[in-house]
N, C-alpha and C. Protein backbone atom coordinates (compact mmCIF):
# COMPACT_ATOMS: atom_id res chain seq x y z
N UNK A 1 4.16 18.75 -34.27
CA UNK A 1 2.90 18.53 -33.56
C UNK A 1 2.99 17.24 -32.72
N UNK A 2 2.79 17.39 -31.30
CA UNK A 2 2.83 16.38 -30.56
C UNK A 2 1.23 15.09 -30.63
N UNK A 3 0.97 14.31 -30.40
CA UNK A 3 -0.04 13.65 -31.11
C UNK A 3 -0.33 13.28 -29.74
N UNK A 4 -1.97 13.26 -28.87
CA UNK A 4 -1.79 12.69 -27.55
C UNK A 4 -2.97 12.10 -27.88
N UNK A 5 -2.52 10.55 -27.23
CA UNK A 5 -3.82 9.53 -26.27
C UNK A 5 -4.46 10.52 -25.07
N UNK A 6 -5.73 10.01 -24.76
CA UNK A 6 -6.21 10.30 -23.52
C UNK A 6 -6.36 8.64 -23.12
N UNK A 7 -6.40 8.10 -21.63
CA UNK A 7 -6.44 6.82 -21.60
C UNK A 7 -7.09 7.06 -19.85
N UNK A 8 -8.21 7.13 -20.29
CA UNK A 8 -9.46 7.15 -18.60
C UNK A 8 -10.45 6.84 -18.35
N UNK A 9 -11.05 5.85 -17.43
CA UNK A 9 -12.39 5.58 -17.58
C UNK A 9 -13.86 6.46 -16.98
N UNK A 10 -12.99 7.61 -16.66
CA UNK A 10 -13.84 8.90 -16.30
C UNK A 10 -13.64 9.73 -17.91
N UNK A 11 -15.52 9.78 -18.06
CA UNK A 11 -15.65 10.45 -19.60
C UNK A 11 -15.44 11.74 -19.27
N UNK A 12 -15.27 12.73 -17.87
CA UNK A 12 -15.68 13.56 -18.07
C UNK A 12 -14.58 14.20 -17.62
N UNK A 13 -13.26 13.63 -17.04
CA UNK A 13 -11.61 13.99 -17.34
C UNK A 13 -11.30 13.82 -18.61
N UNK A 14 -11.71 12.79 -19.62
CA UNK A 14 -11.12 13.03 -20.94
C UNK A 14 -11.56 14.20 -21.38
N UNK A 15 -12.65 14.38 -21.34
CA UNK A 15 -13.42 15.48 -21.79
C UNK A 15 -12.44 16.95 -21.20
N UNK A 16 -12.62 16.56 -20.47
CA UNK A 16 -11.85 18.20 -19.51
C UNK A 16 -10.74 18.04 -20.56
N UNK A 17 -9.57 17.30 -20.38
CA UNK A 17 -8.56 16.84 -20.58
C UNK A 17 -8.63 17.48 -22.85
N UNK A 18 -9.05 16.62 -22.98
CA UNK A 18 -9.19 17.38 -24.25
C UNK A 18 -9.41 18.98 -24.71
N UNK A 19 -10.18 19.45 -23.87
CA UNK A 19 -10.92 20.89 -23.94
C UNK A 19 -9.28 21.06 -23.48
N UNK A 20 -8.39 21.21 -22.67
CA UNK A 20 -7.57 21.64 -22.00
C UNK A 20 -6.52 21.67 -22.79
N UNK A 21 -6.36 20.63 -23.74
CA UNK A 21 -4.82 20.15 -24.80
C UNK A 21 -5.57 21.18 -25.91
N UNK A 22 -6.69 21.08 -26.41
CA UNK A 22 -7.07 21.19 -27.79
C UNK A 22 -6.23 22.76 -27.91
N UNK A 23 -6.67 23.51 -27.04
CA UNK A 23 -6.60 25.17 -27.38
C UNK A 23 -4.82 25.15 -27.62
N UNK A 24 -3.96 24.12 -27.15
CA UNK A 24 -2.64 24.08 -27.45
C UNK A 24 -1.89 24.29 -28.01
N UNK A 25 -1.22 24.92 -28.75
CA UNK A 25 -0.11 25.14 -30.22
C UNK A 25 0.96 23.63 -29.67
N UNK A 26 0.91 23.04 -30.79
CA UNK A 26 1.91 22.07 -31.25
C UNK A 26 1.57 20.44 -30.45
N UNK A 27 0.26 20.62 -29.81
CA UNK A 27 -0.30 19.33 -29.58
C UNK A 27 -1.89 19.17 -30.13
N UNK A 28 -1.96 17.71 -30.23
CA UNK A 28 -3.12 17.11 -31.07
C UNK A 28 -3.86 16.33 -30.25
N UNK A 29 -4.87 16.28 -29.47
CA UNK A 29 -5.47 14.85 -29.55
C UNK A 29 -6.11 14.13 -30.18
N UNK A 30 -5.20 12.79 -30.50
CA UNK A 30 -5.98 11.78 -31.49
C UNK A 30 -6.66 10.93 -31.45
N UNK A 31 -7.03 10.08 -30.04
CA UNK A 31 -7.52 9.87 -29.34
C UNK A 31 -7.89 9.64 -28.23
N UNK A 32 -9.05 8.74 -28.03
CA UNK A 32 -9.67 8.44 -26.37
C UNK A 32 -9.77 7.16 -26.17
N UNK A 33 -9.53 6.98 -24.92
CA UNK A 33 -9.52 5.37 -24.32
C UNK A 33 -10.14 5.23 -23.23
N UNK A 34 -10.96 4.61 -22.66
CA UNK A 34 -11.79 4.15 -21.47
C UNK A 34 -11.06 3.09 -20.73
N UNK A 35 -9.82 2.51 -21.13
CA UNK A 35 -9.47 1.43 -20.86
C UNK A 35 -7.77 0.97 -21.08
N UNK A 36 -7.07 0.43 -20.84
CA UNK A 36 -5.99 -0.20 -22.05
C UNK A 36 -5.72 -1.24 -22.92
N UNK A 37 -7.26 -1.95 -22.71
CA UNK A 37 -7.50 -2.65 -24.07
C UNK A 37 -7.97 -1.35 -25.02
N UNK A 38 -8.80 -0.61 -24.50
CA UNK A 38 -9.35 0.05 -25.79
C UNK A 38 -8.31 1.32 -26.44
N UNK A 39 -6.95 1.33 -25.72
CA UNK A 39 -6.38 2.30 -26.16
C UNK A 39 -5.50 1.22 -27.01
N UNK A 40 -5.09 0.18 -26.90
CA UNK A 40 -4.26 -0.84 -28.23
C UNK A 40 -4.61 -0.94 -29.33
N UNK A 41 -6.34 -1.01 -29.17
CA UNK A 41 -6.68 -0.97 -30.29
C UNK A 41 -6.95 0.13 -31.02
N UNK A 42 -6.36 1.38 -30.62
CA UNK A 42 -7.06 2.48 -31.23
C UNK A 42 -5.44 3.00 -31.37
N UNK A 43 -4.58 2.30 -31.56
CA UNK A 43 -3.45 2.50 -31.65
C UNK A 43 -2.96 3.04 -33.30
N UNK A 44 -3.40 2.74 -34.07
CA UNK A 44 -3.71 3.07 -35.34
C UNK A 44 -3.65 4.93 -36.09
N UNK A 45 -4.26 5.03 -34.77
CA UNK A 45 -4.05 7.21 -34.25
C UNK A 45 -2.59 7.57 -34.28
N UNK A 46 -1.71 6.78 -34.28
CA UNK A 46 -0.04 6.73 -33.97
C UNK A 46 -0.01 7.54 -32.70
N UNK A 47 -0.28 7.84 -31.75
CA UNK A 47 -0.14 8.99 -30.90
C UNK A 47 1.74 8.95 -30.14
N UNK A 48 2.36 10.67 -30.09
CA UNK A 48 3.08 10.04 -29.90
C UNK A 48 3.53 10.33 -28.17
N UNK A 49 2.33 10.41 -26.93
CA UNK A 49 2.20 10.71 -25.53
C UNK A 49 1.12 9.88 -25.51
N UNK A 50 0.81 8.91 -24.21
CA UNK A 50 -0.18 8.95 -23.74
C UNK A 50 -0.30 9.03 -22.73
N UNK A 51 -1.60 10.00 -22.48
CA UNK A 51 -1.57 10.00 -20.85
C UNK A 51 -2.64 9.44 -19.94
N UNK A 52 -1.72 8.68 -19.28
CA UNK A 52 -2.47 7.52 -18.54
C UNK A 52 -3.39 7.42 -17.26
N UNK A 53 -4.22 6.64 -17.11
CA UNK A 53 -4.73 6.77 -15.62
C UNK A 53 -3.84 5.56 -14.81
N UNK A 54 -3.98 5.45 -13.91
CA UNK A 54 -3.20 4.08 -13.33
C UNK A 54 -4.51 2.97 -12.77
N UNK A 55 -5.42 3.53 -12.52
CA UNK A 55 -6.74 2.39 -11.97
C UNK A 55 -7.83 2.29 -13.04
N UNK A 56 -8.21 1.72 -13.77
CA UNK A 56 -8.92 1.43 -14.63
C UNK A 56 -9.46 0.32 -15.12
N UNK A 57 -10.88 0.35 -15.49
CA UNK A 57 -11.23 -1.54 -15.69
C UNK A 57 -10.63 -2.67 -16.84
N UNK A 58 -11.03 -3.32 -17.11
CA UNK A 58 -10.64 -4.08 -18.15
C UNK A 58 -8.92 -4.68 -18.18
N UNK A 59 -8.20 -3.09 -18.31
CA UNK A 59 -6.76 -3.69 -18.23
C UNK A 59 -5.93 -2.07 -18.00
N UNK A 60 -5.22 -1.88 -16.57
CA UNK A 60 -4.99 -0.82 -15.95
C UNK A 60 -3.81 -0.53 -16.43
N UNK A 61 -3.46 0.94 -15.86
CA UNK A 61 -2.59 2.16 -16.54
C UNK A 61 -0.95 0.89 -17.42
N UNK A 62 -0.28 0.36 -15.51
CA UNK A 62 0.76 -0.49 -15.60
C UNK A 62 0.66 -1.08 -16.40
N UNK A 63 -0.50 -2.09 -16.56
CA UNK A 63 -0.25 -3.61 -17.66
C UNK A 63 -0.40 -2.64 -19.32
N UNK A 64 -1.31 -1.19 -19.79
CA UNK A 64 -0.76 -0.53 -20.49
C UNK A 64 0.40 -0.52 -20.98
N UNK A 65 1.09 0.24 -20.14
CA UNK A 65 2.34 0.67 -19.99
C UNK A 65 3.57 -0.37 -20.57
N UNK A 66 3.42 -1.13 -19.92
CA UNK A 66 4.18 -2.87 -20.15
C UNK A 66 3.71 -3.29 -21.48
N UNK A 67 2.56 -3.27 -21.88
CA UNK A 67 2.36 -3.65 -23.15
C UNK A 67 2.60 -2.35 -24.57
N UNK A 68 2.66 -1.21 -24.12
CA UNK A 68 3.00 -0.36 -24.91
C UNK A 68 4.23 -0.34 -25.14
N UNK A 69 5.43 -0.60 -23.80
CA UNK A 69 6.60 -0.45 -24.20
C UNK A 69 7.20 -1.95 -25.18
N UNK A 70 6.44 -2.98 -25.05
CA UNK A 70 7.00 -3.77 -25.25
C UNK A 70 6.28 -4.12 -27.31
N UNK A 71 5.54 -3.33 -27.60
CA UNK A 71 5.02 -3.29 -28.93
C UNK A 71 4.55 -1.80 -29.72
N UNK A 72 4.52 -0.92 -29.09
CA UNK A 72 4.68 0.49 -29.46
C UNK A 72 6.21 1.25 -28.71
N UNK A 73 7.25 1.11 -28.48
CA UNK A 73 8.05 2.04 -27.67
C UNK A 73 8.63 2.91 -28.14
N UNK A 74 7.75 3.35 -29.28
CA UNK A 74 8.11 4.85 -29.61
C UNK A 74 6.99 5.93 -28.89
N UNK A 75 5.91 5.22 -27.97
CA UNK A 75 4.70 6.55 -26.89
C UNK A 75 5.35 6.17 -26.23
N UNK A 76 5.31 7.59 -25.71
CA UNK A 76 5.85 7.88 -24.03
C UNK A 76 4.91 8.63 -23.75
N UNK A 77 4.79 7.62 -21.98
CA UNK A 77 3.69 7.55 -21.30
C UNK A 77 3.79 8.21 -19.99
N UNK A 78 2.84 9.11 -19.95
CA UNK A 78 2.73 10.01 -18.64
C UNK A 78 1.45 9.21 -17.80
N UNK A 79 1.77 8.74 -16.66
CA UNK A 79 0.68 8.57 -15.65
C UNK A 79 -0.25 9.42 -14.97
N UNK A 80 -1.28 9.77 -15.31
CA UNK A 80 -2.06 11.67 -14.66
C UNK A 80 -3.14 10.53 -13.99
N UNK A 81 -2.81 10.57 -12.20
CA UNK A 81 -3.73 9.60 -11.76
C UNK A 81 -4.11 10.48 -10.26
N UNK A 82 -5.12 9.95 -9.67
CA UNK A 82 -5.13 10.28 -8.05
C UNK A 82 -4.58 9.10 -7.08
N UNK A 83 -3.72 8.31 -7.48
CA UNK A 83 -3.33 7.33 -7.22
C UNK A 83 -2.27 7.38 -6.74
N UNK A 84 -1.63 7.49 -5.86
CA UNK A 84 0.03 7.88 -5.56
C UNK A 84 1.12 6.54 -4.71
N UNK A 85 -0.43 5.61 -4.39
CA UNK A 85 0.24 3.91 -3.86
C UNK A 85 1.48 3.48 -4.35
N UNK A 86 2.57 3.14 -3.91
CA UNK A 86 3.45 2.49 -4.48
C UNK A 86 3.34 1.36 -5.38
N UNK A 87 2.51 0.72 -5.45
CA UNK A 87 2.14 -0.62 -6.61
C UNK A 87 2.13 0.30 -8.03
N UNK A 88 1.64 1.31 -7.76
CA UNK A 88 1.20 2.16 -9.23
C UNK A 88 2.53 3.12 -9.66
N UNK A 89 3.37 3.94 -8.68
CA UNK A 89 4.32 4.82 -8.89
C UNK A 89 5.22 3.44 -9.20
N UNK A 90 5.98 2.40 -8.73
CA UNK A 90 6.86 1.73 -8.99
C UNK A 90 6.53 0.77 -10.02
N UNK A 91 5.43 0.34 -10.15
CA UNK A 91 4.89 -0.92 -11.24
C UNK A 91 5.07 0.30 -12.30
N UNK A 92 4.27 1.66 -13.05
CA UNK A 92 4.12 2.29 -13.84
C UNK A 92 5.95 2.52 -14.53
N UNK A 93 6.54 3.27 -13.74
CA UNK A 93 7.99 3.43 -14.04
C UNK A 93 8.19 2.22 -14.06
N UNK A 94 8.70 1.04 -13.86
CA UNK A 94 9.34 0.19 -13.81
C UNK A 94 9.09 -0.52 -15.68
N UNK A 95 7.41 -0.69 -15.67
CA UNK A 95 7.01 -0.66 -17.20
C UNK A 95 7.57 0.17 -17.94
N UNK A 96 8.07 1.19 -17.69
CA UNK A 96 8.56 2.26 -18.63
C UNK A 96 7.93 3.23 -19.13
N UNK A 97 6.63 3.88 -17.74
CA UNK A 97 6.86 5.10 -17.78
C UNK A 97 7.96 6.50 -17.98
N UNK A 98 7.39 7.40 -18.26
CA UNK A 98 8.78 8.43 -18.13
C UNK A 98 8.29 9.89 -17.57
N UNK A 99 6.14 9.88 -17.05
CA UNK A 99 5.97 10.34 -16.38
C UNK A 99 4.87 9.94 -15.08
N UNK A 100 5.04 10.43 -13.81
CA UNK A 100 3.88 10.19 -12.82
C UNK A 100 3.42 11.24 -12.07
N UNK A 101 2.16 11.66 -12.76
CA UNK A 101 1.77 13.32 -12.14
C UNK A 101 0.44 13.06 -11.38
N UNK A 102 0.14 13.68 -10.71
CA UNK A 102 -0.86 13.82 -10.20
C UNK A 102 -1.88 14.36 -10.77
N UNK A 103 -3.36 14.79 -10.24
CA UNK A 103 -4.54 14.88 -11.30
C UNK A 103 -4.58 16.55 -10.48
N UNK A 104 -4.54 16.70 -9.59
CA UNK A 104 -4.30 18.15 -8.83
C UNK A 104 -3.25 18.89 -9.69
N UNK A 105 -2.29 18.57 -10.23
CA UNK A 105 -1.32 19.23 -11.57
C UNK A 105 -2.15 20.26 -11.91
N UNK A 106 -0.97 21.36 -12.12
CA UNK A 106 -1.95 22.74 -12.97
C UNK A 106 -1.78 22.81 -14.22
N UNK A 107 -2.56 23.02 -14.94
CA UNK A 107 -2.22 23.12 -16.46
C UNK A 107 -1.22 23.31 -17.53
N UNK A 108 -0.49 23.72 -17.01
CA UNK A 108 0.86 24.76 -17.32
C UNK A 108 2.18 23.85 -17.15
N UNK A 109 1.57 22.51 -15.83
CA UNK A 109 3.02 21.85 -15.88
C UNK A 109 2.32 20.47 -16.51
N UNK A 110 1.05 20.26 -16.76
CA UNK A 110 0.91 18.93 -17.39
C UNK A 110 1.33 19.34 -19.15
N UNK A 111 0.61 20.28 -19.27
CA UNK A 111 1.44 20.86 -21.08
C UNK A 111 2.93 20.80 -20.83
N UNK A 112 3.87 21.66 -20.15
CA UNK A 112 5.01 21.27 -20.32
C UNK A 112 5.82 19.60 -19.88
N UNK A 113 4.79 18.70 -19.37
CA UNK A 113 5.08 17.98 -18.87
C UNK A 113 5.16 16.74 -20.28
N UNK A 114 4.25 17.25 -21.30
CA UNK A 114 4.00 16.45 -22.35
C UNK A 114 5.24 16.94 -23.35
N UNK A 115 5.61 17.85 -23.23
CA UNK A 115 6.50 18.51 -24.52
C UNK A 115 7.88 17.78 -23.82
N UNK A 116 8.20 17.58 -22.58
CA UNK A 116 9.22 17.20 -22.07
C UNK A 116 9.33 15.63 -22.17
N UNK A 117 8.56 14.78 -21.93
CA UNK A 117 8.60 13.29 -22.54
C UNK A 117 8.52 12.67 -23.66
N UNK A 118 8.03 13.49 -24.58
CA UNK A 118 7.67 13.71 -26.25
C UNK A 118 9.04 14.13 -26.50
N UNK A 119 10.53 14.65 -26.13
CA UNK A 119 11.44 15.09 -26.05
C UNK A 119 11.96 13.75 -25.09
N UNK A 120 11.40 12.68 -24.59
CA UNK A 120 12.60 11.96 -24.05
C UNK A 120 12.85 12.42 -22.87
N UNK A 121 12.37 12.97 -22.08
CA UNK A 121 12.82 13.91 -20.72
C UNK A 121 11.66 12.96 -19.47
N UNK A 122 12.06 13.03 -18.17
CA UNK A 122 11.26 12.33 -17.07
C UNK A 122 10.81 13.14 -16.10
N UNK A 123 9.67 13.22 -16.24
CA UNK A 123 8.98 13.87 -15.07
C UNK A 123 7.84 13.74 -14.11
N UNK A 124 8.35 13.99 -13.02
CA UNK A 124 7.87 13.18 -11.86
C UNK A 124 6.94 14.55 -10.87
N UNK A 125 6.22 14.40 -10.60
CA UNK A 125 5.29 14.83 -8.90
C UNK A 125 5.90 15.00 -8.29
N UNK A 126 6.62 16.34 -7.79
CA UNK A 126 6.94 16.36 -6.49
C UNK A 126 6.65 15.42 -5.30
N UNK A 127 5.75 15.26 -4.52
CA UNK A 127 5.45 13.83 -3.99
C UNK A 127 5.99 12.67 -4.43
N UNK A 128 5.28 12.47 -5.83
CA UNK A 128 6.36 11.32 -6.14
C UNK A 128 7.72 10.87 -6.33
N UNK A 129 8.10 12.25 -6.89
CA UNK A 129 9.79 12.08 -6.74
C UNK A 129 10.55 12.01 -5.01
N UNK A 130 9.67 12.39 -4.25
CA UNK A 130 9.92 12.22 -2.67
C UNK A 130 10.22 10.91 -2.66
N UNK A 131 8.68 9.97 -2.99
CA UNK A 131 8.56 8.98 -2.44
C UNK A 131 10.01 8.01 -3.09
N UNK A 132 10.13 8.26 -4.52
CA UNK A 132 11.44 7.78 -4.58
C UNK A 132 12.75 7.79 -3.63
N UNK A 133 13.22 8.83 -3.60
CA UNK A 133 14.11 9.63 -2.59
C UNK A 133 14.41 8.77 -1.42
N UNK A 134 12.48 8.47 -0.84
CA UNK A 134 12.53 8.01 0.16
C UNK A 134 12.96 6.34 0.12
N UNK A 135 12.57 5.79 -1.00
CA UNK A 135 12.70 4.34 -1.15
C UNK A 135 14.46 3.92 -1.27
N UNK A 136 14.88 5.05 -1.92
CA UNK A 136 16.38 4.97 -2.10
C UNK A 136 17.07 4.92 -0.59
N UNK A 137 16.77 5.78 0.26
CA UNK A 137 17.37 6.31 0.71
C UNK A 137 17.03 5.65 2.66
N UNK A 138 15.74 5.39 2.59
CA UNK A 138 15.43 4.72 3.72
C UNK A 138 16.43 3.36 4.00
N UNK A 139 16.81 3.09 5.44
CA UNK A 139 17.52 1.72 6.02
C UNK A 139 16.69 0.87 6.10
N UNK A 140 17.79 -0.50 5.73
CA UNK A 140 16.36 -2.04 5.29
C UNK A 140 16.00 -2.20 7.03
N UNK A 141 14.87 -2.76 6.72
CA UNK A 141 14.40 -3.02 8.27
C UNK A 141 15.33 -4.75 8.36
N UNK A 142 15.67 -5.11 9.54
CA UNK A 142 16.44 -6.20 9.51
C UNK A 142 16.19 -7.20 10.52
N UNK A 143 15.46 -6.52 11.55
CA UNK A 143 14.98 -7.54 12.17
C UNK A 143 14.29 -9.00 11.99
N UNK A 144 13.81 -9.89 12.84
CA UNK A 144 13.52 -11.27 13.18
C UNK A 144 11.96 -11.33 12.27
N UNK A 145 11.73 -11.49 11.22
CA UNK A 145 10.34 -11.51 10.27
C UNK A 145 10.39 -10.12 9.81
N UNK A 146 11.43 -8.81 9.43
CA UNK A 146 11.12 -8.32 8.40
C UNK A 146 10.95 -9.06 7.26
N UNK A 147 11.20 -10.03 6.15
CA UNK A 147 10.96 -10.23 5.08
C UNK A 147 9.36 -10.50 5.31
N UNK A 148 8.83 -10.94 5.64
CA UNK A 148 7.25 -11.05 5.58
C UNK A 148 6.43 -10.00 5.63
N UNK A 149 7.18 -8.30 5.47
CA UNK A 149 6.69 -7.05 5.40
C UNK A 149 6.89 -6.79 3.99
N UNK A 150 6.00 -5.57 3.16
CA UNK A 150 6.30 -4.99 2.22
C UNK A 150 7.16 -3.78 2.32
N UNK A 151 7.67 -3.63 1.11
CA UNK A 151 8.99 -2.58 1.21
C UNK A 151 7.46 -1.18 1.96
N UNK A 152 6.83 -0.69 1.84
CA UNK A 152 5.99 0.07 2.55
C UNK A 152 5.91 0.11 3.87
N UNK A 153 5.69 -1.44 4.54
CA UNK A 153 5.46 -1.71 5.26
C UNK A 153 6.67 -1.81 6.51
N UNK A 154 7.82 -1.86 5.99
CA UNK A 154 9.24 -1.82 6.19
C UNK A 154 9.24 -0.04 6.53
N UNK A 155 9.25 0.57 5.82
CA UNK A 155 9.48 1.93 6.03
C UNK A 155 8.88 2.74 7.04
N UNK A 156 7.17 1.78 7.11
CA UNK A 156 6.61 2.68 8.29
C UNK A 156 7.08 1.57 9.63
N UNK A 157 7.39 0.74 9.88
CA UNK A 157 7.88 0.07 10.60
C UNK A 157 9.41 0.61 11.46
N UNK A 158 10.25 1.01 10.40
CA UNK A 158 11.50 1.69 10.71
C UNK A 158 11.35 3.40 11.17
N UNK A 159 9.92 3.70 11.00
CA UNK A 159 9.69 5.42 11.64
C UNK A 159 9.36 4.94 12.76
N UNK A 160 8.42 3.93 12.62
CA UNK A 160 7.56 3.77 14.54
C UNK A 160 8.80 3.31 14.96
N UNK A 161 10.05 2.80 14.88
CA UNK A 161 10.67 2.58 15.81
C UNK A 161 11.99 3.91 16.28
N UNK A 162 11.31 5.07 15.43
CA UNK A 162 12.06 6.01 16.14
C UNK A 162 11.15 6.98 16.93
N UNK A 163 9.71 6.45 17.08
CA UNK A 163 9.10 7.28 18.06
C UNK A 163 8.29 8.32 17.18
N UNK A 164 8.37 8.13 15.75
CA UNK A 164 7.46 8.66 15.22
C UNK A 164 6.32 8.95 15.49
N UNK A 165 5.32 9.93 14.99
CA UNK A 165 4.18 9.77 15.07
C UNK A 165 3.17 9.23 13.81
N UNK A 166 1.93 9.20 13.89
CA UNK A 166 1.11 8.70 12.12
C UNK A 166 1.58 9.83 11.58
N UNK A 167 1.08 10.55 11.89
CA UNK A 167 1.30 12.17 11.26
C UNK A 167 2.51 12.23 11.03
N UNK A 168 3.65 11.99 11.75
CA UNK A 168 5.03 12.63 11.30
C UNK A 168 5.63 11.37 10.48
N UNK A 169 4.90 10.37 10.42
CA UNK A 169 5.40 9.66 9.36
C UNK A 169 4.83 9.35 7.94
N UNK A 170 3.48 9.96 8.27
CA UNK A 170 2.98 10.57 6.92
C UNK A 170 3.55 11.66 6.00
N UNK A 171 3.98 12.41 6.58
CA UNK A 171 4.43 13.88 6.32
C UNK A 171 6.05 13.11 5.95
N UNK A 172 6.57 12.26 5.99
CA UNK A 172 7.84 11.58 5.37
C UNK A 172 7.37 10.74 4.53
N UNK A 173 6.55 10.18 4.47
CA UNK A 173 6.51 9.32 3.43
C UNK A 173 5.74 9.15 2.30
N UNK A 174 4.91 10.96 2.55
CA UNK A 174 4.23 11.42 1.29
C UNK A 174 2.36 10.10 1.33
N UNK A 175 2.36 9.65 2.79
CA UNK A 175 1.43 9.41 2.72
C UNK A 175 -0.18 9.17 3.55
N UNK A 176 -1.14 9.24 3.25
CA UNK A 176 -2.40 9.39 4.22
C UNK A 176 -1.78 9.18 5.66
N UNK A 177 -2.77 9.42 6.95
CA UNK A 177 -2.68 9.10 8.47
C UNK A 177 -3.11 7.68 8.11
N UNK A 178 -4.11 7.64 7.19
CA UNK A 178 -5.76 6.37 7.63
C UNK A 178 -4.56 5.10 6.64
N UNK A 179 -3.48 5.33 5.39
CA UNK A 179 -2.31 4.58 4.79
C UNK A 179 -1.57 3.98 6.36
N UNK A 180 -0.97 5.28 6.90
CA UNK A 180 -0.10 4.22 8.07
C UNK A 180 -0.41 3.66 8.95
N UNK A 181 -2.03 3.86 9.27
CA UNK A 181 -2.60 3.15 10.40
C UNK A 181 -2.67 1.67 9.97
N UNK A 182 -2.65 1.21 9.10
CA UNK A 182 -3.18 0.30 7.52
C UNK A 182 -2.07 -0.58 7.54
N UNK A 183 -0.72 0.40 7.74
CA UNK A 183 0.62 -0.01 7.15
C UNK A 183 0.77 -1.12 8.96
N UNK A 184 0.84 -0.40 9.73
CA UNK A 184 1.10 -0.58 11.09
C UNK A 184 0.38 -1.64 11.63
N UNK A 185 -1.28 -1.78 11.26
CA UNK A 185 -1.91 -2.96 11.70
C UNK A 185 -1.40 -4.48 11.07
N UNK A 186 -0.96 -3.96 9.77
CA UNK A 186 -0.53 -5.35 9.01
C UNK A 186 0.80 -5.69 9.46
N UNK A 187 1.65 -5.09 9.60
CA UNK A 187 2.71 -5.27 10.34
C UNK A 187 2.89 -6.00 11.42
N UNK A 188 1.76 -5.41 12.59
CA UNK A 188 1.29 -6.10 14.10
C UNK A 188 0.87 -7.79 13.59
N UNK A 189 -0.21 -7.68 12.55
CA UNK A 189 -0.33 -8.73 12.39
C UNK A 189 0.64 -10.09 11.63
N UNK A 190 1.21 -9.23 10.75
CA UNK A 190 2.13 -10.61 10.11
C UNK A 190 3.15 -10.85 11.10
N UNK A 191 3.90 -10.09 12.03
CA UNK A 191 4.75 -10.21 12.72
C UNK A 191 4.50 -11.08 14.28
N UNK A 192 2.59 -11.02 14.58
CA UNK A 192 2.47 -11.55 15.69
C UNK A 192 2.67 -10.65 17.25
N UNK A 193 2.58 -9.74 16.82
CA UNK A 193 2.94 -8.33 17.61
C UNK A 193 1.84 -7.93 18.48
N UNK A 194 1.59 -7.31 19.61
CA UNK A 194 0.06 -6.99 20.50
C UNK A 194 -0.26 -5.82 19.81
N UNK A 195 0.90 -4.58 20.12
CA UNK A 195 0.57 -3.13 19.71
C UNK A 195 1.77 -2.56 18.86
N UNK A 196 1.51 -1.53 19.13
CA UNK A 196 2.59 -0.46 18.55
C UNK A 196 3.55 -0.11 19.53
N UNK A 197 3.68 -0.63 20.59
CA UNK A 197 4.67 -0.62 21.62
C UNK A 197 5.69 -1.67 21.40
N UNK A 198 5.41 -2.81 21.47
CA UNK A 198 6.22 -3.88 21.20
C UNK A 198 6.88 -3.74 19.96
N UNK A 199 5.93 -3.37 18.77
CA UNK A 199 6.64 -3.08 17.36
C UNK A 199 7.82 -1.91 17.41
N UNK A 200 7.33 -0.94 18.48
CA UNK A 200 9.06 0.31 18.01
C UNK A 200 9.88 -0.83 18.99
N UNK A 201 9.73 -1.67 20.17
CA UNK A 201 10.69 -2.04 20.70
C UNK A 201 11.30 -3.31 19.84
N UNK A 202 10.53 -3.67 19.01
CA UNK A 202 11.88 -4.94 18.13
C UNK A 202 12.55 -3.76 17.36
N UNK A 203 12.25 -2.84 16.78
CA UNK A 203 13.44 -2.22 16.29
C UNK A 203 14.35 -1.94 16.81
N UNK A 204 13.46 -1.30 17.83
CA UNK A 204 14.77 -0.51 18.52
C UNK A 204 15.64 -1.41 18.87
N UNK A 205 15.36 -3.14 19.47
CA UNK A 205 16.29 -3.94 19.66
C UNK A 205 17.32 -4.37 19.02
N UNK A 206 16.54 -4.34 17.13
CA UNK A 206 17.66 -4.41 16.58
C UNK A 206 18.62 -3.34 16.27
N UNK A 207 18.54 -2.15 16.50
CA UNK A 207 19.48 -1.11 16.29
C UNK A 207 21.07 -1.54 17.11
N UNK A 208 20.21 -1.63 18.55
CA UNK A 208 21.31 -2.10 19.76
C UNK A 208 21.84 -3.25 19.26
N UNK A 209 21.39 -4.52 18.39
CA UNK A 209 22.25 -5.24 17.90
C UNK A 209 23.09 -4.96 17.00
């Protein structure tokens, strides 16, 4: 019998969330958390999954996560969030998650998703396993004040300088239009930049270097 935390400050996803595990063969829920102070202390349930939100008050999914692995690391922790920001997919794994699913997940792969980390196994969101892919696999931006960009901010920086569009660099990087408009203004600004013209042309300058 698998033993699961719920850990959300929406009563009425735990709620779902429970109704959804309970009917289960070979999982339990033992308890509920509003928080990740209130899931430490309710630690006592032994649970041996919890599944996490990543934005939450008091003390969120990550600092969880970090504190679970570092005084419970026998739960393994699935992230079930609407949250897909890089602060949360890379802070969560990095704590020692071993899952990051989305809340759109269908039933069928969040149950097998629990039997598979409860087993030691890692499983990731399509999307999110992209966005990895993409972090691996994207070229460092190198130009004259990249370091004063975030690795995000770097990536949409290195599409606009191939003539990208928002859209076609959303659709790569697994994220919102209204994210890269966001990504692109901060960019203009830390860099001292007018528009989005000047910004694809320092890349492109540095390519030619």
């Amino acid at each position: 019998m698998i033993r699961v935390m719920l850990v959300d400050d929406q009563v009425l996803m735990r709620r779902g969330l429970r109704t959804l595990l309970d009917i289960e063969d070979g999982i339990e829920v033992v308890a509920e958390a509003a928080n990740g102070e209130e899931a430490l202390n309710a630690m006592d349930s032994r649970p041996d999954v919890a599944l996490v939100d990543a934005r939450m008050p008091v003390m969120d999914g990550v600092a969880l996560i970090g504190a679970l692995k570092a005084d419970h690391p026998g739960v393994a922790c699935i992230v079930l969030t609407t949250f897909e920001e890089d602060e949360y997919i890379f802070g969560a794994l990095k704590a020692g998650a071993l899952g990051y699913l989305l809340k759109d997940t269908s039933p069928d792969d969040l149950v097998a998703a629990i039997h598979k980390v409860a087993a030691g196994q890692m499983i990731l969101d399509s999307p999110v396993a992209a966005r990895l892919v993409a972090e691996v696999v994207q070229p460092e931006v190198t130009f004259a004040g990249h370091e004063l960009l975030s690795s995000r901010e770097s990536d949409v920086v290195e599409l606009v300088g191939t003539g990208a569009s928002n859209r076609e660099i959303a659709a790569r990087l697994y994220i919102t239009e209204g994210t890269v408009k966001n990504h692109v203004s901060s960019a203009l600004r830390k860099l001292g930049l007018r528009d989005r013209t000047q910004l694809a042309l320092v890349v492109r300058e540095r390519w030619r270097g």
